[in-house]
C-alpha atoms as a PDB file:
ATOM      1  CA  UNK A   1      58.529 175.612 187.526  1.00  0.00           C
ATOM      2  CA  UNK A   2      55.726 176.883 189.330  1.00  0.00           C
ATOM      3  CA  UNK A   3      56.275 180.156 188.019  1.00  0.00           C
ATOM      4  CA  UNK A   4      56.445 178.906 184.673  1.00  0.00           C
ATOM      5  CA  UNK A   5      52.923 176.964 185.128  1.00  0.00           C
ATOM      6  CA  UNK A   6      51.374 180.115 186.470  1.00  0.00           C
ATOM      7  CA  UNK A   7      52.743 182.281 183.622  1.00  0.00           C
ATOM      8  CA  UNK A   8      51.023 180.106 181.051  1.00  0.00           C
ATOM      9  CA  UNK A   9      47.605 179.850 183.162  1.00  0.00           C
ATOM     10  CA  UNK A  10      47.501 183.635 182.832  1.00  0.00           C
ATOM     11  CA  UNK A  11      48.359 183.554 179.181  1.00  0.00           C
ATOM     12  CA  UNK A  12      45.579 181.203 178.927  1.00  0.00           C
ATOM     13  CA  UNK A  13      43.276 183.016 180.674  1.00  0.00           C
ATOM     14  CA  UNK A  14      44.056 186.356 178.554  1.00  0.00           C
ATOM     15  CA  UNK A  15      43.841 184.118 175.652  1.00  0.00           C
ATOM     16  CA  UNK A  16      40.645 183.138 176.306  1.00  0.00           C
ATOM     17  CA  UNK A  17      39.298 186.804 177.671  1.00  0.00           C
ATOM     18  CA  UNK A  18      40.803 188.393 174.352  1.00  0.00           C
ATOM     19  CA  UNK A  19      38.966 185.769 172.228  1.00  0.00           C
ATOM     20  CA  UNK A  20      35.604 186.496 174.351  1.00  0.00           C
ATOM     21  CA  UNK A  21      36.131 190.243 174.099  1.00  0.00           C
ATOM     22  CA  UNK A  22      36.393 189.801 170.107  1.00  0.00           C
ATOM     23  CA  UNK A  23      33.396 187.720 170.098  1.00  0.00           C
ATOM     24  CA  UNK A  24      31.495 189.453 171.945  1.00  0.00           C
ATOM     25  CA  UNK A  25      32.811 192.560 170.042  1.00  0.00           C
ATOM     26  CA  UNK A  26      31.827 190.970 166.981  1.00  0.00           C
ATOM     27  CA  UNK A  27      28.440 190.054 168.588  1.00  0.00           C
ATOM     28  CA  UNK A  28      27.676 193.897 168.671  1.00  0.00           C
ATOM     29  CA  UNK A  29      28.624 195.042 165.536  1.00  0.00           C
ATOM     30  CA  UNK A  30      26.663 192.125 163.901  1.00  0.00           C
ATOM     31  CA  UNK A  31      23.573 193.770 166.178  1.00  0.00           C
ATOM     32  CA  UNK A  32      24.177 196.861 164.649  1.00  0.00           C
ATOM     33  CA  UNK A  33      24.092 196.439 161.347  1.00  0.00           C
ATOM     34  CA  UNK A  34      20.918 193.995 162.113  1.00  0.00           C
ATOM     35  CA  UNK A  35      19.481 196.961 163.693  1.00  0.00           C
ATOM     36  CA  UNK A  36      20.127 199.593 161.515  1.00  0.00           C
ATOM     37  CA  UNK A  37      18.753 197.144 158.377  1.00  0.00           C
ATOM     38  CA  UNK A  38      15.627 196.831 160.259  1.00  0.00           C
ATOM     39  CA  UNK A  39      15.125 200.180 160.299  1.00  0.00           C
ATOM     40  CA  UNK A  40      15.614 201.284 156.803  1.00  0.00           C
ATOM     41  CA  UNK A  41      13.033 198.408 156.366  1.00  0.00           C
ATOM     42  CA  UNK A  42      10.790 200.163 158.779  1.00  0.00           C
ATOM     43  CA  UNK A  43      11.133 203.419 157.330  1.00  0.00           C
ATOM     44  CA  UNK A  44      10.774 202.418 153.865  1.00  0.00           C
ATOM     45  CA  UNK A  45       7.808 200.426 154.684  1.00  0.00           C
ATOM     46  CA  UNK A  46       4.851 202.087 152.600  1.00  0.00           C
ATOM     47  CA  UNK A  47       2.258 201.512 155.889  1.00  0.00           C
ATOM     48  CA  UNK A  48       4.455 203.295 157.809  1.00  0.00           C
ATOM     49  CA  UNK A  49       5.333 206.610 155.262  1.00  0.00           C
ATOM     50  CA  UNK A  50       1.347 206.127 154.961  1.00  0.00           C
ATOM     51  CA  UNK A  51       0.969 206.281 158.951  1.00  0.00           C
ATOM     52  CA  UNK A  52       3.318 209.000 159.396  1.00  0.00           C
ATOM     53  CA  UNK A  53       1.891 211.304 156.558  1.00  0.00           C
ATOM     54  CA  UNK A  54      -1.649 210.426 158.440  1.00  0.00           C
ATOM     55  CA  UNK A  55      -0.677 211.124 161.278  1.00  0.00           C
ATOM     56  CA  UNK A  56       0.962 214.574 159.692  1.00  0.00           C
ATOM     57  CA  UNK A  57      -2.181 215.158 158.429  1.00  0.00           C
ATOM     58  CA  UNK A  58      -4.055 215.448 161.238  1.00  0.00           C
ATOM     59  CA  UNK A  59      -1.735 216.901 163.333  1.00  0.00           C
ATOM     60  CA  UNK A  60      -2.644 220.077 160.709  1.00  0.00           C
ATOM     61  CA  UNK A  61      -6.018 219.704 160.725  1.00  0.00           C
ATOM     62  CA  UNK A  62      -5.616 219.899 164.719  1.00  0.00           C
ATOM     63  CA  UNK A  63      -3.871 222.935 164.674  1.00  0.00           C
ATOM     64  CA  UNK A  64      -6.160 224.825 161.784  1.00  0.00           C
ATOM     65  CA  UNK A  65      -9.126 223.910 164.102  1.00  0.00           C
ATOM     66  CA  UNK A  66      -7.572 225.600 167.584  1.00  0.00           C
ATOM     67  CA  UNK A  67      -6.249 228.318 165.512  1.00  0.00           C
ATOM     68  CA  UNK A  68     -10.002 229.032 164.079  1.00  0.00           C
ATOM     69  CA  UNK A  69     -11.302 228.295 167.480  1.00  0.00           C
ATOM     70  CA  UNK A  70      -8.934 230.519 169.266  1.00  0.00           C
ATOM     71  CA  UNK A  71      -9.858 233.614 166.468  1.00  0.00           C
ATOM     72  CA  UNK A  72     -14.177 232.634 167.467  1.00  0.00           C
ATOM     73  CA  UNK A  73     -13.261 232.934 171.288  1.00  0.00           C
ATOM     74  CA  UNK A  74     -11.273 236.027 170.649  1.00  0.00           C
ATOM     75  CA  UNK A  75     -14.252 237.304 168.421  1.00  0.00           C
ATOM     76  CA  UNK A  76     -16.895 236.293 171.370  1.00  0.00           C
ATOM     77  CA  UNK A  77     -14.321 237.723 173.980  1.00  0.00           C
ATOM     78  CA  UNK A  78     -14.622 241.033 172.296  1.00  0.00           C
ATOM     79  CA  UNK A  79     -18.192 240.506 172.185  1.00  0.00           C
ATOM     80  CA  UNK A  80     -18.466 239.803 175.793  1.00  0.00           C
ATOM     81  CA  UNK A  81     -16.278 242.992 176.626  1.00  0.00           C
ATOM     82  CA  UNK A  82     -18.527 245.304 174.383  1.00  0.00           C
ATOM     83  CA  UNK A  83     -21.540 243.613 176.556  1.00  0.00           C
ATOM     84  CA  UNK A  84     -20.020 244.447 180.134  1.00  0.00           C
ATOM     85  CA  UNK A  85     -19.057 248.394 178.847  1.00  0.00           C
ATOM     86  CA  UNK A  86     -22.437 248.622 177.803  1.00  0.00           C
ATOM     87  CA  UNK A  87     -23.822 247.342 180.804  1.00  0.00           C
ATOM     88  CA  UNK A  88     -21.281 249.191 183.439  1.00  0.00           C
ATOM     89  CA  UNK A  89     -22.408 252.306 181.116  1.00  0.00           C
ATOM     90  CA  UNK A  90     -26.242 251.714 182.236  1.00  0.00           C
ATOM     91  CA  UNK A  91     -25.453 251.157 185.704  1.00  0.00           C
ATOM     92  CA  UNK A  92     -23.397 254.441 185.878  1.00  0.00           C
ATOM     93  CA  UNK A  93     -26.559 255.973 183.807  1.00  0.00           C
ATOM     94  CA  UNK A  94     -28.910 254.306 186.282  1.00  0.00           C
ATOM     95  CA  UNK A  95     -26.568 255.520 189.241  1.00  0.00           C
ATOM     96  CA  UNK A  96     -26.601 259.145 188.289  1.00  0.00           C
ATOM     97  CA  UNK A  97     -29.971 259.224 187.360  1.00  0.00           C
ATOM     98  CA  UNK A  98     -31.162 258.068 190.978  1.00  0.00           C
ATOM     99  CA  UNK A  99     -28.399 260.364 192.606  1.00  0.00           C
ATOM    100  CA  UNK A 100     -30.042 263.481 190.537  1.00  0.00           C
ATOM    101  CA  UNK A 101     -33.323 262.538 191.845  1.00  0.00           C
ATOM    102  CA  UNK A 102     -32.616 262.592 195.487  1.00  0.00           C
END
């Protein structure tokens, strides 16, 4: 008898955890579908395509303006570097010059 009693508590309680596991099963596919709806809302919603081709937008205009500064430093690099020959030039002039002297 007693194993009888205890055979149908642990049905029950397999009952019972089967029932929670499909619920809660349930529960989490409902979520899902909750979820993904929400975001086909969110990325249908015309603020957001607006925000996101905004933000696009100046993302490009960020990168045209470093690339155009980038080409001006290069330009004024090159400068520079023209500068500093021409200068290391007069000091070697100035050098030999004075060496010649003495």
């Amino acid at each position: 008898m007693r194993v009888l009693a205890v055979a149908l508590a642990c049905l029950a309680i397999t009952a019972c955890s089967k029932s929670t596991t499909a619920d809660l099963s349930h529960d989490v596919k409902d979520a899902g579908h909750e979820l993904k709806a929400e975001a086909v809302k969110i990325k249908t919603d015309p603020d957001v395509r607006k925000a996101d081709a905004d933000a696009k937008k100046v993302g490009h205009d960020i990168a045209v303006s470093v690339k155009e500064a980038a080409a001006d430093a290069k330009v004024e690099a090159g400068k520079a570097d023209e500068k500093a020959k021409h200068a290391a030039d007069d000091v070697k002039h100035d050098v030999k010059d004075d060496n010649s002297k003495n």
